[in-house]
N, C-alpha and C. Protein backbone atom coordinates (compact mmCIF):
# COMPACT_ATOMS: atom_id res chain seq x y z
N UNK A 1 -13.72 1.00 10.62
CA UNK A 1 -13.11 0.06 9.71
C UNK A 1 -14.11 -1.04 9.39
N UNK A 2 -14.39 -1.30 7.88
CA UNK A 2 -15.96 -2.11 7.55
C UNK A 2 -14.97 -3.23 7.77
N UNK A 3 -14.14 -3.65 7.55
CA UNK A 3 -13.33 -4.79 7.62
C UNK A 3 -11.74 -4.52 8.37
N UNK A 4 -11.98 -4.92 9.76
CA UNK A 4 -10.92 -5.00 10.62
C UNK A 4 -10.05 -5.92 10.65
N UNK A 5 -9.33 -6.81 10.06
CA UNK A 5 -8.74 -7.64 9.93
C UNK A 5 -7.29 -7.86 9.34
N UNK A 6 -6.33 -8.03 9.78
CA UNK A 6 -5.06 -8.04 9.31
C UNK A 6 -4.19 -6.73 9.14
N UNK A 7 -4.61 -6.00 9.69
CA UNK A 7 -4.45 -4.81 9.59
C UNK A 7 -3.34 -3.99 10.15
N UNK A 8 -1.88 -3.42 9.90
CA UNK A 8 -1.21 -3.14 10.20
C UNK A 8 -0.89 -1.97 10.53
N UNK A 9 -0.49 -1.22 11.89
CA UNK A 9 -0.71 0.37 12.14
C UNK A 9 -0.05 1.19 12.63
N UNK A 10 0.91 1.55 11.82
CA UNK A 10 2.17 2.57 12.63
C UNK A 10 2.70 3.62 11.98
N UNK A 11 1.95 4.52 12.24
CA UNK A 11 1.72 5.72 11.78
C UNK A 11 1.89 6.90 12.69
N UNK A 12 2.58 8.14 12.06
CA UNK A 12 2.76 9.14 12.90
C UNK A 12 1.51 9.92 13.14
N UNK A 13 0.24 10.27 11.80
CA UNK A 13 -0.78 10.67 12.22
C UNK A 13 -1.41 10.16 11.18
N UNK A 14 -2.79 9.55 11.60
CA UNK A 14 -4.00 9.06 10.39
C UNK A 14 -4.80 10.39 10.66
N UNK A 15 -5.50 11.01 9.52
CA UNK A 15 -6.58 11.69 9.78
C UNK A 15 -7.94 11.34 9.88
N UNK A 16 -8.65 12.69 9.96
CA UNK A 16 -10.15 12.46 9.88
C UNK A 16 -11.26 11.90 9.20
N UNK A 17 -12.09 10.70 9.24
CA UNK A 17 -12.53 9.91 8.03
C UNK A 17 -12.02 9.29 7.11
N UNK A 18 -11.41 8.67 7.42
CA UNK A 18 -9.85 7.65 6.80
C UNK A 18 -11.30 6.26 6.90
N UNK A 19 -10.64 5.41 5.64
CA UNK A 19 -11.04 4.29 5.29
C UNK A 19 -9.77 3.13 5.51
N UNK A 20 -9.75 2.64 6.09
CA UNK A 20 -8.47 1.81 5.65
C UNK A 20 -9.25 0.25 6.28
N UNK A 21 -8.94 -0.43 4.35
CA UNK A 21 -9.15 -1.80 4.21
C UNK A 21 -8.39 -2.95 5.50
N UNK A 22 -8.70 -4.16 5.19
CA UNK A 22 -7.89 -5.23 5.32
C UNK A 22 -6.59 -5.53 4.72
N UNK A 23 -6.31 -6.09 5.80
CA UNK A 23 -4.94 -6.35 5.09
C UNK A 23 -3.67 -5.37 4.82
N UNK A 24 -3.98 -4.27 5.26
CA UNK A 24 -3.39 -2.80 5.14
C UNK A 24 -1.86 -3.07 6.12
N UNK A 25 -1.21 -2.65 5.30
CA UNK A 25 0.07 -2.14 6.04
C UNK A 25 0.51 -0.62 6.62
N UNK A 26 0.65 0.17 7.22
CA UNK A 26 1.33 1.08 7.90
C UNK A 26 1.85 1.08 8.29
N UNK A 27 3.58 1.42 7.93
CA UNK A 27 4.66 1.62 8.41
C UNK A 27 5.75 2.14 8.42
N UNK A 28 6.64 1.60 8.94
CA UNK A 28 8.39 2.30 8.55
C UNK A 28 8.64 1.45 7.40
N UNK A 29 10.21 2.22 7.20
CA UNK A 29 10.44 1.84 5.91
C UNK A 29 11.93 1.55 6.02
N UNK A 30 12.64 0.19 6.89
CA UNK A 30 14.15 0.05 7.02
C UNK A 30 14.47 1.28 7.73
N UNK A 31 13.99 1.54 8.45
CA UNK A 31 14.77 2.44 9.41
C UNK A 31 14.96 4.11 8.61
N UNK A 32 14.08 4.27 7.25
CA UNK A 32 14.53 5.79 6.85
C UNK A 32 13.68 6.72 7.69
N UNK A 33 13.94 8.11 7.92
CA UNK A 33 13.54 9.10 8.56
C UNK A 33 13.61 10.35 8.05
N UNK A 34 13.08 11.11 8.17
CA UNK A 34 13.03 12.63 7.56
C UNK A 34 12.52 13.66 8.84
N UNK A 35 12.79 14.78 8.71
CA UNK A 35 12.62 15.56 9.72
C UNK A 35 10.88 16.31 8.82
N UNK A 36 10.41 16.50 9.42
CA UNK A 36 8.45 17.11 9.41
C UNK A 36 8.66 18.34 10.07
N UNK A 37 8.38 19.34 9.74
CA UNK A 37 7.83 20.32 11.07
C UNK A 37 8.83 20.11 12.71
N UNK A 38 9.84 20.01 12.04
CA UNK A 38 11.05 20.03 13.21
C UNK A 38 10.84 18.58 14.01
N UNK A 39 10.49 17.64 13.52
CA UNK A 39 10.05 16.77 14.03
C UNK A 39 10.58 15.36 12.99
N UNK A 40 11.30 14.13 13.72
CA UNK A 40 11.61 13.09 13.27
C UNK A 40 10.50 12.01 13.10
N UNK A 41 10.34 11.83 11.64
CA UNK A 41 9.29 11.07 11.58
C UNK A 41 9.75 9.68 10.85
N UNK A 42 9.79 8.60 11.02
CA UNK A 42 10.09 7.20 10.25
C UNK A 42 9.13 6.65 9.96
N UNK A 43 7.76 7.00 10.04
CA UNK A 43 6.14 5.99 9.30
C UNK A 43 5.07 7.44 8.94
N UNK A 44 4.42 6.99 8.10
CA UNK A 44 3.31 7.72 7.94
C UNK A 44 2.66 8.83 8.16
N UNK A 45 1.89 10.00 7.40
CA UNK A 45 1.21 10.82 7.84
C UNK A 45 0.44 10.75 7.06
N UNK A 46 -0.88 10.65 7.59
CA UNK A 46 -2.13 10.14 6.78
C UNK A 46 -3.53 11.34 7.03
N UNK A 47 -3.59 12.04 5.82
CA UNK A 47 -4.51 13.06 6.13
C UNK A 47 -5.57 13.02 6.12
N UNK A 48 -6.85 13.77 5.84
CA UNK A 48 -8.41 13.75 6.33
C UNK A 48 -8.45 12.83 4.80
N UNK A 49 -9.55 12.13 5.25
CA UNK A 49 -10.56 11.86 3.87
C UNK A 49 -9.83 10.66 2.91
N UNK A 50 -8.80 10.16 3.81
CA UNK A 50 -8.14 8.79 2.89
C UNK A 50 -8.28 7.85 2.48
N UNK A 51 -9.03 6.96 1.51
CA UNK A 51 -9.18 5.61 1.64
C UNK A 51 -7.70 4.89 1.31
N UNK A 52 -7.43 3.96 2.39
CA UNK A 52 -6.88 2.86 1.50
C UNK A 52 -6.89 1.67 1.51
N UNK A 53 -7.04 0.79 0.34
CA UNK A 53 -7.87 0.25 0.15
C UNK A 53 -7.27 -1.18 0.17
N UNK A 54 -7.68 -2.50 0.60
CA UNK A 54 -7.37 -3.60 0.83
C UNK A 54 -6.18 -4.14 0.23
N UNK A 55 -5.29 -5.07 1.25
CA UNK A 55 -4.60 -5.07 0.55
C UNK A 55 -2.76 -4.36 0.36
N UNK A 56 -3.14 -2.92 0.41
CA UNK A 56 -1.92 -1.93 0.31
C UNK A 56 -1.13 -1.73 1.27
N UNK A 57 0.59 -1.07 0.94
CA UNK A 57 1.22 -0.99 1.81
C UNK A 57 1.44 0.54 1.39
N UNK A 58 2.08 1.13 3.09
CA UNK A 58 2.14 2.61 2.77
C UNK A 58 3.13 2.48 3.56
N UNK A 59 4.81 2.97 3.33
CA UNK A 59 5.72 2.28 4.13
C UNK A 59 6.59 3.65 3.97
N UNK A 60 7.20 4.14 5.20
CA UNK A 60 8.06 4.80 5.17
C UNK A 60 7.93 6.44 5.68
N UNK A 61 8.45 7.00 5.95
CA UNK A 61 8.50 8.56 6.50
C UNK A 61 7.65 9.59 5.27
N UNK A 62 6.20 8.75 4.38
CA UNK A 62 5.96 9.80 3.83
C UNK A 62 4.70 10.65 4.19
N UNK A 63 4.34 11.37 3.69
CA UNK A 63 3.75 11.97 3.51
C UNK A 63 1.79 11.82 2.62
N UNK A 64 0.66 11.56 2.92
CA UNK A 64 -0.22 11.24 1.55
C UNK A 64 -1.32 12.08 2.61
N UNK A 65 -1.26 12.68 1.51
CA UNK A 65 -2.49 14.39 1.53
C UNK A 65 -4.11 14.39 1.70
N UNK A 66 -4.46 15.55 1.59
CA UNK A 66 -6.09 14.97 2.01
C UNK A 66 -6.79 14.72 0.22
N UNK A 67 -7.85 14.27 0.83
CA UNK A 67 -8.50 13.55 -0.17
C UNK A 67 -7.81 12.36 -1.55
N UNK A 68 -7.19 11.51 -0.47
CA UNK A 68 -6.55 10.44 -1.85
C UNK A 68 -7.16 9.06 -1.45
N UNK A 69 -7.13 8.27 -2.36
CA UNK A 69 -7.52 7.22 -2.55
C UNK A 69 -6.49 6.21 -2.98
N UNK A 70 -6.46 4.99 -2.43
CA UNK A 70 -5.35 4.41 -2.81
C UNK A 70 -5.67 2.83 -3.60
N UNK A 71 -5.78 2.47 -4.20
CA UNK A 71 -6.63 1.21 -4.50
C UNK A 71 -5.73 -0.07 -4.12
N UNK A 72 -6.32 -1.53 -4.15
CA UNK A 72 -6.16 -2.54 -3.58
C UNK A 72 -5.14 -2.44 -4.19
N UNK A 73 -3.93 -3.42 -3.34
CA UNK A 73 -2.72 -3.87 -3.51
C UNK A 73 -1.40 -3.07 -3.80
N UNK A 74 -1.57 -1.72 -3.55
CA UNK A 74 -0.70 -0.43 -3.81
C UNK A 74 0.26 -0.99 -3.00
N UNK A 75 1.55 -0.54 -3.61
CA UNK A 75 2.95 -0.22 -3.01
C UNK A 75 2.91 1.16 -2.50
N UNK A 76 2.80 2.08 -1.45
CA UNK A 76 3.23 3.19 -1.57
C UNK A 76 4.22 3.86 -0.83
N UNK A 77 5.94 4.30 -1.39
CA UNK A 77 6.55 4.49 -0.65
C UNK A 77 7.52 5.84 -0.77
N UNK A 78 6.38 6.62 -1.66
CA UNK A 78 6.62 8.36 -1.57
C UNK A 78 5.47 9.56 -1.32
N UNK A 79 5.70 10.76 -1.28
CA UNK A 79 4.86 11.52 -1.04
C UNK A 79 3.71 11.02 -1.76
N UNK A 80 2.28 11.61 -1.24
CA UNK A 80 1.39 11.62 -2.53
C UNK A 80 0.46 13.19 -1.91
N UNK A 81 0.32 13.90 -3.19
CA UNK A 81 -0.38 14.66 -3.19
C UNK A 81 -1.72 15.02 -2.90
N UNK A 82 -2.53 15.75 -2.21
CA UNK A 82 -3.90 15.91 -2.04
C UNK A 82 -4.49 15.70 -3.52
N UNK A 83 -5.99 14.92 -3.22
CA UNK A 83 -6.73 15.07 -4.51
C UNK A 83 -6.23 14.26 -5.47
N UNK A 84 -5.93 12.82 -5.05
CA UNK A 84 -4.45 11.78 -5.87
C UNK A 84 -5.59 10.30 -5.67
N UNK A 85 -5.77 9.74 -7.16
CA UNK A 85 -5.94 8.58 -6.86
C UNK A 85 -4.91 7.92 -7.37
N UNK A 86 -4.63 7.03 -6.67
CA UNK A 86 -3.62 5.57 -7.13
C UNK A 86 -4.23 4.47 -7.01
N UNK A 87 -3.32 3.67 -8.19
CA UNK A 87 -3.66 2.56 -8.22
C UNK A 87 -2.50 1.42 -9.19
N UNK A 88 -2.68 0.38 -8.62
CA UNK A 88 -1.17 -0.74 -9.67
C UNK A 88 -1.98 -0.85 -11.15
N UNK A 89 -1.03 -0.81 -11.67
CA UNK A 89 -1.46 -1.58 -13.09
C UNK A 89 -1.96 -3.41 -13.26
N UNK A 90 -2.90 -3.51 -13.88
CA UNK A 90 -2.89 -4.41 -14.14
C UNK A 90 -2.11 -5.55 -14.27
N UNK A 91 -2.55 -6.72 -13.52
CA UNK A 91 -1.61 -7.96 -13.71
C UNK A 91 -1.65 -8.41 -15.86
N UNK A 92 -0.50 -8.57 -15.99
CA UNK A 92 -0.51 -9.22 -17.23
C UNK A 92 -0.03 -10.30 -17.41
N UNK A 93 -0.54 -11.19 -18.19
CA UNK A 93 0.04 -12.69 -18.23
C UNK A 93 0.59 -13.00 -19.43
N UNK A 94 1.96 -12.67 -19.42
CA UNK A 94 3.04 -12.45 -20.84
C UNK A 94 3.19 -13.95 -21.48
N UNK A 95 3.48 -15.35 -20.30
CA UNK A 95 3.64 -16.25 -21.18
C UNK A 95 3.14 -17.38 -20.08
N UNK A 96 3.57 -18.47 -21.01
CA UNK A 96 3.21 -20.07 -20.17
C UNK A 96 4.30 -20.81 -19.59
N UNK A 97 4.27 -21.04 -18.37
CA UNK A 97 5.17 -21.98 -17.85
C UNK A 97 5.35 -23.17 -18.26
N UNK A 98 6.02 -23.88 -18.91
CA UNK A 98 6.06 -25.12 -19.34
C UNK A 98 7.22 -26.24 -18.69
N UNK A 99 7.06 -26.60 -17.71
CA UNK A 99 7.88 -27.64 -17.50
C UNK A 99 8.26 -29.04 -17.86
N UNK A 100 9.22 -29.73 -19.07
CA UNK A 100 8.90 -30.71 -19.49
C UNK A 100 8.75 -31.98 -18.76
N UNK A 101 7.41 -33.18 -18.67
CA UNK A 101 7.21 -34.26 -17.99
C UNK A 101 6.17 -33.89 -16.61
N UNK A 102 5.77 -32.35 -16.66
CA UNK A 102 5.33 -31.93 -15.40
C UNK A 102 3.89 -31.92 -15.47
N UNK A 103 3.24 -32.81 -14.65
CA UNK A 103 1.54 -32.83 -14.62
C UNK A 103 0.31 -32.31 -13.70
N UNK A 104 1.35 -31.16 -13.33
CA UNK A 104 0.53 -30.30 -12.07
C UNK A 104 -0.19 -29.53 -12.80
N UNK A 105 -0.19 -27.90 -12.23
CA UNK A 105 -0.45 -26.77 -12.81
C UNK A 105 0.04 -25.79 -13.49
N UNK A 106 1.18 -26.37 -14.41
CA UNK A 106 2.08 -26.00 -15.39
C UNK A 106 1.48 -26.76 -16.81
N UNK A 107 1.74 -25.73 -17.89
CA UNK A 107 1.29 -26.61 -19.09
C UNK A 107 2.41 -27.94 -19.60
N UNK A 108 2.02 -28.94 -19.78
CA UNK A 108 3.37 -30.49 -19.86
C UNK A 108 3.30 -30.02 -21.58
N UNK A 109 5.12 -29.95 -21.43
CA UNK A 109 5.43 -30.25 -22.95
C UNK A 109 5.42 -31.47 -23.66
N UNK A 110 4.47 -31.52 -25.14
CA UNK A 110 4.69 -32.25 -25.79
C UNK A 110 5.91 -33.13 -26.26
């Protein structure tokens, strides 16, 4: 791990050559569960060759395959397929906060 820090880890299996950023979450997901291979699983199965990447959460009884990539700040809380990159969409900044009389870091209405 190039950056060990904040790092959250509860997982049923990480695989082989796994990258996982800062700030990373691994976990359950409210208590859901699914049965695996005759087997009760409530967090993670994390296969060979994973990055994920600063930032992200991977929450819940799923499943994410070999060779995926997950990019900074991911939600992830379903299967993901081998050979899968993800990633969030872009932040967009739709409008301006305007509070009237307000002289912080809000724009002050005229």
């Amino acid at each position: 791990m190039p950056h060990p820090y904040g790092i959250i880890l509860s997982a049923e299996k990480i695989g082989q050559n796994c990258l996982i950023g800062q700030y990373v979450t691994l976990g359950g997901n409210n208590c859901k569960e699914r049965l695996e291979e005759g087997k009760c699983i409530r967090t993670p199965i994390v296969g060979d060759n994973v990055n994920i990447l600063a930032g992200s959460v991977v929450a819940g009884p799923i499943i994410i395959g070999n060779d995926v990539v997950i990019g900074s700040n991911s939600t992830v809380t379903f299967d993901v397929e081998a050979n899968t990159l993800l990633y969030n969409r872009p932040i967009v900044s739709k409008h301006k906060i305007i509070v009237p009389g307000y002289k912080g870091a809000f724009i002050k209405q005229e």
